[in-house]
Protein backbone atom coordinates (compact mmCIF):
# COMPACT_ATOMS: atom_id res chain seq x y z
CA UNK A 1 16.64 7.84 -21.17
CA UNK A 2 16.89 6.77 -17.92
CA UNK A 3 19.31 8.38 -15.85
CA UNK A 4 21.04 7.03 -12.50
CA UNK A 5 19.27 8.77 -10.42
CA UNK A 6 15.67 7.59 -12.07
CA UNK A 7 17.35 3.69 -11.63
CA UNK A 8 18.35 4.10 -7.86
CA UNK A 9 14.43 5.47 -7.06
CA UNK A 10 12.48 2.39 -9.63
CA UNK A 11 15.22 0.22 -7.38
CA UNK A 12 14.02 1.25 -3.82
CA UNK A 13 10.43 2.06 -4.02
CA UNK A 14 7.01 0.95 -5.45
CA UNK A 15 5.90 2.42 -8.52
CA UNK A 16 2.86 2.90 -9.94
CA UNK A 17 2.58 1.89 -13.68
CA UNK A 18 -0.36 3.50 -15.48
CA UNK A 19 -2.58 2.51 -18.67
CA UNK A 20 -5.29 3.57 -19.82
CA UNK A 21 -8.75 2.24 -22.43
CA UNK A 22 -8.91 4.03 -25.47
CA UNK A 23 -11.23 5.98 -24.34
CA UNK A 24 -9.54 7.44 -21.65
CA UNK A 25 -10.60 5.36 -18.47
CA UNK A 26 -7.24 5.38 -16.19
CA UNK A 27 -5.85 1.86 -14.53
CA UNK A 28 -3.23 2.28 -12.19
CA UNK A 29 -1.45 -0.23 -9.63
CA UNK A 30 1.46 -0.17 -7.57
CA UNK A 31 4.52 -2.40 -8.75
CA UNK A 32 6.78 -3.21 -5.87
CA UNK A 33 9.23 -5.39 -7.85
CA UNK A 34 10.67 -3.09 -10.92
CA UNK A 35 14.46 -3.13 -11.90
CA UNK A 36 15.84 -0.80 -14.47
CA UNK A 37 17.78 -3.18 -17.11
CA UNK A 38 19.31 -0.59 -18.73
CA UNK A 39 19.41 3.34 -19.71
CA UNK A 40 16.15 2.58 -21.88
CA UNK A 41 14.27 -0.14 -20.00
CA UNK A 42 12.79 -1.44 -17.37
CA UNK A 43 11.89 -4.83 -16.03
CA UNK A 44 8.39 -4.74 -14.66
CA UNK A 45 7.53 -8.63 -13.12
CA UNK A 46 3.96 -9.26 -13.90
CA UNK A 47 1.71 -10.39 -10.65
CA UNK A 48 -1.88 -10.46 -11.09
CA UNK A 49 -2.03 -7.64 -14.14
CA UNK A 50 -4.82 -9.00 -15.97
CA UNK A 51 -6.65 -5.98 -15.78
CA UNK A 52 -3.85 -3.69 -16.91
CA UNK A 53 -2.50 -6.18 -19.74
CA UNK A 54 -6.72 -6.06 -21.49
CA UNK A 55 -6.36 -2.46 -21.85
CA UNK A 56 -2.61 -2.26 -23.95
């Protein structure tokens, strides 16, 4: 769950949003526009991820 505190930091700041291959190789970027939707979700808006979206 995601609490009010965890929505007012994704709201103000960049995140970093990580993935990784299957065989372990890490992919990580910073995500300046994230907005929590609600106590279970989050909006992530999807600039230049092609990398990131290969490896899910």
């Amino acid at each position: 769950m995601i609490d009010a505190e965890m929505k007012e930091v994704l709201s103000r700041n960049i995140c970093y949003f990580a993935t990784s291959t299957k065989d372990g190789k890490p992919n990580v970027i910073p995500v300046g526009l994230v907005e929590p939707i609600d106590d279970s979700r989050i909006l992530l808006v999807d600039v230049k991820m092609n990398k990131t979206r290969k490896k899910s």
